[in-house]
N, C-alpha and C. Protein backbone atom coordinates (compact mmCIF):
# COMPACT_ATOMS: atom_id res chain seq x y z
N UNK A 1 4.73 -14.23 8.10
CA UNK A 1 3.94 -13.02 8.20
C UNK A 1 4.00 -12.22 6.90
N UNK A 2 5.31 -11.76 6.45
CA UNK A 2 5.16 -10.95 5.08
C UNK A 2 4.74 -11.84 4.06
N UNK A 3 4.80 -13.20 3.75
CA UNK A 3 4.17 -14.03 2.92
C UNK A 3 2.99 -13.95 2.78
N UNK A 4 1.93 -14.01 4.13
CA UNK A 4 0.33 -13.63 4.23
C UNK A 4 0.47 -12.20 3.95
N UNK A 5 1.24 -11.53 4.26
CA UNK A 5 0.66 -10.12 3.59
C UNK A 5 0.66 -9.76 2.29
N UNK A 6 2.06 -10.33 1.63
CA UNK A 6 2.04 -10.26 0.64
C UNK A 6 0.59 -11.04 -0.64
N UNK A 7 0.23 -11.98 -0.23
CA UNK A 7 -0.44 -12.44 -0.25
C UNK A 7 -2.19 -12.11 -0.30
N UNK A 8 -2.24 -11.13 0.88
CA UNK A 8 -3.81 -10.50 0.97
C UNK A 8 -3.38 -9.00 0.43
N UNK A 9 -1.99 -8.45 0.18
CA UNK A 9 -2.12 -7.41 -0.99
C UNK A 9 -2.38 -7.66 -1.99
N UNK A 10 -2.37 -8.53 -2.67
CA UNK A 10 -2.23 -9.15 -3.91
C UNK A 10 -3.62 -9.18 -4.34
N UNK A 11 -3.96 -10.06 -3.39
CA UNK A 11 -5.71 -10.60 -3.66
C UNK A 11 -6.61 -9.06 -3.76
N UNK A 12 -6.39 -8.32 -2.77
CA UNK A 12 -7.30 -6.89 -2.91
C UNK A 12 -6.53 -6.43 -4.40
N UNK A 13 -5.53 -6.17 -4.44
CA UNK A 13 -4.96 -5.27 -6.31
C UNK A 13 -5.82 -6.05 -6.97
N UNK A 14 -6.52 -7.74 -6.92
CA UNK A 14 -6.26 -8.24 -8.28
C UNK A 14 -7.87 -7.92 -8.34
N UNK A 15 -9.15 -7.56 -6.92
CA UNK A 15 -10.02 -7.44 -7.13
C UNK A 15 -10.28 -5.86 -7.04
N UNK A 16 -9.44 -5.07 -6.77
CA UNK A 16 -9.54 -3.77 -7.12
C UNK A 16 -10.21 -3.25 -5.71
N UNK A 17 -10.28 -3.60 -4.88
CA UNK A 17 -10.45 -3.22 -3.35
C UNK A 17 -9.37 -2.59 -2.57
N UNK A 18 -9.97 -2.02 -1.79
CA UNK A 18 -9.08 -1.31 -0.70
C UNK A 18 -9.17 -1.59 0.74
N UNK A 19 -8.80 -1.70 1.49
CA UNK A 19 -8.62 -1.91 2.69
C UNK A 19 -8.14 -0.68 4.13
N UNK A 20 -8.85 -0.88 5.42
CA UNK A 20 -8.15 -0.07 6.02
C UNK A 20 -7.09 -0.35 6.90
N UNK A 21 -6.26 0.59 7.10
CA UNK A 21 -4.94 -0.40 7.64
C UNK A 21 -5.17 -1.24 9.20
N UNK A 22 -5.75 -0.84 10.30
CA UNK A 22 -6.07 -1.09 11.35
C UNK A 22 -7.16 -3.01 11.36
N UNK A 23 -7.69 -2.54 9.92
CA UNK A 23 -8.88 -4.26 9.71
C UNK A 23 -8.19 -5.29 9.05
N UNK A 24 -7.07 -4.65 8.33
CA UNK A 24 -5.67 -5.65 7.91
C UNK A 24 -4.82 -6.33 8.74
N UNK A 25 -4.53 -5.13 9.87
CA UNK A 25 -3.55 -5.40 11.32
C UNK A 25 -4.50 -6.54 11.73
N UNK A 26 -5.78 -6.07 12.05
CA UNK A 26 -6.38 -7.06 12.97
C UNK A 26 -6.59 -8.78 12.16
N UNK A 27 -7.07 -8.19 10.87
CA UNK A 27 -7.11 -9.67 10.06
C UNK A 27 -5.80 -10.31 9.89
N UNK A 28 -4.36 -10.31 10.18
CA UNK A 28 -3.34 -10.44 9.86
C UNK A 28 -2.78 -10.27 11.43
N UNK A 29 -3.41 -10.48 12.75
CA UNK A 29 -2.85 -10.42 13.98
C UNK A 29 -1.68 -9.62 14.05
N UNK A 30 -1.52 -8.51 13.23
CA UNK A 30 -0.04 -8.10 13.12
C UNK A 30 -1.13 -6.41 14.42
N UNK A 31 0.44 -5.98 15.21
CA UNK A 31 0.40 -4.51 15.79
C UNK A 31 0.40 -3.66 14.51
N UNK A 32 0.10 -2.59 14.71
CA UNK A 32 0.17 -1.37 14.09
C UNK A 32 1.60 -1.08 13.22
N UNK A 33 2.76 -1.44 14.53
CA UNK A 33 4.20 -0.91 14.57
C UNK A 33 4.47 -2.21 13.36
N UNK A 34 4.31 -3.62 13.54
CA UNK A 34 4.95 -4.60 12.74
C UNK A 34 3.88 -4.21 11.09
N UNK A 35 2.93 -3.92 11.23
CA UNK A 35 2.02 -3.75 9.56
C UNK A 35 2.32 -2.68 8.87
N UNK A 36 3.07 -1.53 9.46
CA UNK A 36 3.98 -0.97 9.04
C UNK A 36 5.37 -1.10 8.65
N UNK A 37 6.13 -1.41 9.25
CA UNK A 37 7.36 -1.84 9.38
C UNK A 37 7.38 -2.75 7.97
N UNK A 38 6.28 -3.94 7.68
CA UNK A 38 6.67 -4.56 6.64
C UNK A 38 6.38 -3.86 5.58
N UNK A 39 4.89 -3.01 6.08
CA UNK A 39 4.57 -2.44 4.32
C UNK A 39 5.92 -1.21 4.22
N UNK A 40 6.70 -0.65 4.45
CA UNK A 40 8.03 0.09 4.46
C UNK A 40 8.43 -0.72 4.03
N UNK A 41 9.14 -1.91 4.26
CA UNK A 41 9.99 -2.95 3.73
C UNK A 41 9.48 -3.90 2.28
N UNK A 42 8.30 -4.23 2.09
CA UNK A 42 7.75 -4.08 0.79
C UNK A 42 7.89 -2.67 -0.22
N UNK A 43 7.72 -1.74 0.29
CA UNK A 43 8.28 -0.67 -0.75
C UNK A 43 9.34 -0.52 -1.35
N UNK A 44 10.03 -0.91 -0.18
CA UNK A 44 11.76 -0.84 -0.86
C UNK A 44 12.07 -1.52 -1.75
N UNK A 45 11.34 -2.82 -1.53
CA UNK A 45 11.81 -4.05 -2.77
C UNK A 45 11.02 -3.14 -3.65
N UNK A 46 9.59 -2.88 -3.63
CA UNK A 46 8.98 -2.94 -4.81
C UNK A 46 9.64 -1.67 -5.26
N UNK A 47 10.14 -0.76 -5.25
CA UNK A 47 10.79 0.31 -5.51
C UNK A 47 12.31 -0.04 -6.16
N UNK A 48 12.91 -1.08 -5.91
CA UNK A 48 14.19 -1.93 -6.19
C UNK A 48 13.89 -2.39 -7.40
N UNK A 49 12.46 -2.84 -7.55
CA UNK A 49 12.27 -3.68 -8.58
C UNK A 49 11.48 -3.07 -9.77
N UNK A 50 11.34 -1.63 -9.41
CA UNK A 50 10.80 -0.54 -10.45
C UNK A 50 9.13 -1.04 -10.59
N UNK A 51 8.46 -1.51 -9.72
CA UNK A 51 6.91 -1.97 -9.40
C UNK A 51 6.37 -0.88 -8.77
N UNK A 52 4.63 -0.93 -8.88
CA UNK A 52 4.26 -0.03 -8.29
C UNK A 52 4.44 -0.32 -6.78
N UNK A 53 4.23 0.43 -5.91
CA UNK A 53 3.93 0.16 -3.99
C UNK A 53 2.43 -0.90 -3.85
N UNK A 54 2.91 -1.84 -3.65
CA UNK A 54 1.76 -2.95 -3.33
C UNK A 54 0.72 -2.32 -1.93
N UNK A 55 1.50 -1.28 -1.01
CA UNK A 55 1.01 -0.81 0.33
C UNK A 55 -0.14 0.26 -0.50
N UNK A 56 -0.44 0.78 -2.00
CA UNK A 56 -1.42 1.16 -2.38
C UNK A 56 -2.87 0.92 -1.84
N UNK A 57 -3.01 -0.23 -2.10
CA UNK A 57 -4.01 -1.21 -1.94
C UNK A 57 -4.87 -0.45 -0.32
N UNK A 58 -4.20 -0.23 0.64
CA UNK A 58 -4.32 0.82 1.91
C UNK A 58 -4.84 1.27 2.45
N UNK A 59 -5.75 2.08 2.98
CA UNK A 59 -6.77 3.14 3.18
C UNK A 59 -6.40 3.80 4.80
N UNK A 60 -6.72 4.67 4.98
CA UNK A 60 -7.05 5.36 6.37
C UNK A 60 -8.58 5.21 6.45
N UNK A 61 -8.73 4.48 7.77
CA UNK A 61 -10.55 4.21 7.81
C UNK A 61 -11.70 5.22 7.79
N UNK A 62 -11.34 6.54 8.13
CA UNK A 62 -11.74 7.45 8.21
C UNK A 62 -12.23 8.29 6.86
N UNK A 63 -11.17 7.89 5.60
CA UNK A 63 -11.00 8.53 4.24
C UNK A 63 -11.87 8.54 3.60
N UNK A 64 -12.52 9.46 3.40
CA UNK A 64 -13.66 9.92 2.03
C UNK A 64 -13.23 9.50 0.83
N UNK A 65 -11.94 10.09 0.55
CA UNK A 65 -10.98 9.81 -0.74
C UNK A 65 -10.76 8.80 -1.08
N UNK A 66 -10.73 7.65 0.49
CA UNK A 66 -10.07 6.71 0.41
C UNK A 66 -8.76 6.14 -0.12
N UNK A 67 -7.42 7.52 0.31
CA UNK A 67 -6.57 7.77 0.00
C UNK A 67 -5.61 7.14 1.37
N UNK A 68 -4.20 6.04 0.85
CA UNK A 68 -3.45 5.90 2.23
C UNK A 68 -3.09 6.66 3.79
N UNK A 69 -2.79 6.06 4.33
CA UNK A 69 -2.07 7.38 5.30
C UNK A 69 -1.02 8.29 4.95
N UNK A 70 -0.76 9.55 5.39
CA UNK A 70 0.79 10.21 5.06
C UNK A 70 1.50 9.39 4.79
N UNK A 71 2.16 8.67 6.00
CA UNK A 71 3.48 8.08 5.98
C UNK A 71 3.45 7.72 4.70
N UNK A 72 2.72 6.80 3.98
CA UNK A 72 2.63 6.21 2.48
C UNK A 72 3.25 7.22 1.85
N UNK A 73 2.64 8.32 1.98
CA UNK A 73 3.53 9.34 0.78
C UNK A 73 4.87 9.95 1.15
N UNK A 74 4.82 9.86 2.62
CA UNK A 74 6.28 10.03 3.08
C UNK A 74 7.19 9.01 2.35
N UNK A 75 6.67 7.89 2.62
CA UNK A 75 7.99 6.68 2.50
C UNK A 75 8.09 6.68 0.81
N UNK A 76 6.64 6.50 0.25
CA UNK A 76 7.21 7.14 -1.25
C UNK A 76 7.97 7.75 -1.91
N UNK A 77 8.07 9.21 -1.16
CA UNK A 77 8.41 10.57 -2.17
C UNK A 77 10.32 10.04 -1.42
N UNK A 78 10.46 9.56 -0.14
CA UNK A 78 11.92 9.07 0.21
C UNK A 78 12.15 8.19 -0.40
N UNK A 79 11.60 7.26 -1.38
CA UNK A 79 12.02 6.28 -2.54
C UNK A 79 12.30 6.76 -3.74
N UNK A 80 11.66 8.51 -3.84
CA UNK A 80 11.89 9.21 -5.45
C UNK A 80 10.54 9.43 -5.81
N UNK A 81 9.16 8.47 -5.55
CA UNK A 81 8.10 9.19 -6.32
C UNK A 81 7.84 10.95 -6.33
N UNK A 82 7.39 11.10 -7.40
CA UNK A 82 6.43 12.46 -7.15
C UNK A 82 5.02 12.25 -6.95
N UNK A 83 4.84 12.72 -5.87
CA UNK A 83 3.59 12.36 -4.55
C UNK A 83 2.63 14.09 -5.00
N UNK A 84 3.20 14.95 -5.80
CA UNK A 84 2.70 15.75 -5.79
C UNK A 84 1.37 16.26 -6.02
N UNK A 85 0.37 14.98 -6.69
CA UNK A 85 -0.85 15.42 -6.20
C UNK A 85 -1.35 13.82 -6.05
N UNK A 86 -1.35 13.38 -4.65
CA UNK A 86 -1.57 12.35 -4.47
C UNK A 86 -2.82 11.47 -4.69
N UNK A 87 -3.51 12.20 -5.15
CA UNK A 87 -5.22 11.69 -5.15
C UNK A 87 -4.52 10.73 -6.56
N UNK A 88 -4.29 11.61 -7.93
CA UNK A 88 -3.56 11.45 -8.95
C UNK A 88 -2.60 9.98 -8.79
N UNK A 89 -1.51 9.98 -7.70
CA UNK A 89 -0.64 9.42 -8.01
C UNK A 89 -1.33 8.02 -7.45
N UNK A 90 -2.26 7.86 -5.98
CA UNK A 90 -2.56 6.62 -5.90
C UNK A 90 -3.50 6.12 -6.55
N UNK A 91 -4.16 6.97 -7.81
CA UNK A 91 -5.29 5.99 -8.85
C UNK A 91 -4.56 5.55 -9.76
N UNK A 92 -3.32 6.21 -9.89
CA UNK A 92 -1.99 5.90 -11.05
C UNK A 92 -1.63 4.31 -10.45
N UNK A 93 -1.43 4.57 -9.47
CA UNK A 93 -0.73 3.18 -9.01
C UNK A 93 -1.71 2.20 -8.48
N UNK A 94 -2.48 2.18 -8.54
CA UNK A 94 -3.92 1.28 -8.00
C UNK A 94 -4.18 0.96 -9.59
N UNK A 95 -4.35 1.79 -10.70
CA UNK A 95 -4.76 1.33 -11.97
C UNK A 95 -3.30 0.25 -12.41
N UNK A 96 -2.39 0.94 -12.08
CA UNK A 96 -0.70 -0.64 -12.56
C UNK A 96 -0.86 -1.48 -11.46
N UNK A 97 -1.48 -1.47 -10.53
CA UNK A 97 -1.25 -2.83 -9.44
C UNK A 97 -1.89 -3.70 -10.10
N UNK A 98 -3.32 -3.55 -10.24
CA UNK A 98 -4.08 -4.12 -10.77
C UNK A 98 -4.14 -5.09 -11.80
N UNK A 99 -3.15 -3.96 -12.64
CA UNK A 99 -2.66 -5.05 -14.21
C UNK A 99 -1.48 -5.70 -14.07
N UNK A 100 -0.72 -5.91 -12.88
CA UNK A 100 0.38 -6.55 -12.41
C UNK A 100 -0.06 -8.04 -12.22
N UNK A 101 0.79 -9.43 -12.95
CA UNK A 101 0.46 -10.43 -12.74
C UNK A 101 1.41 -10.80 -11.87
């Protein structure tokens, strides 16, 4: 399971797409509770490993901004980012995913 995810994060960073989290769950048969749970557990590594948050990639389906859900910036700013103007911080990290090989 985190292999395919890791996997269809990858592919959206490398084409610069976004996704909403609920059409990921469903494309990835994962619940709500488990497509969370891993993208949390991907942060940590990627946060371990001084990388941007691969869970960027993200969306709330609803988003104009097309900015993640809270929690994203919750679980962030509890890893150390400054989330402080988030529009800012996820084009910051959507522009380094991107150039991540």
């Amino acid at each position: 399971m985190r292999t395919e995810l890791e996997n269809r994060l990858a592919a959206l960073a490398a084409a610069g797409e976004t996704i909403p989290y609920g059409t990921l769950a469903r494309e990835l048969g994962l619940s709500m509770a488990e497509l969370t749970a891993t993208l949390e557990a991907l942060m940590e590594i990627d946060a371990a490993r001084g990388h941007p948050f691969r869970a960027v990639v993200l969306r709330q389906r609803l988003s104009a901004d097309l900015l993640p859900a809270p929690g994203f910036f919750q679980k962030a700013a509890a890893l150390g980012a400054d989330i402080s103007d988030p529009a800012a911080y996820t084009a910051d990290l959507r522009r380094r995913l991107s150039s991540v090989k």
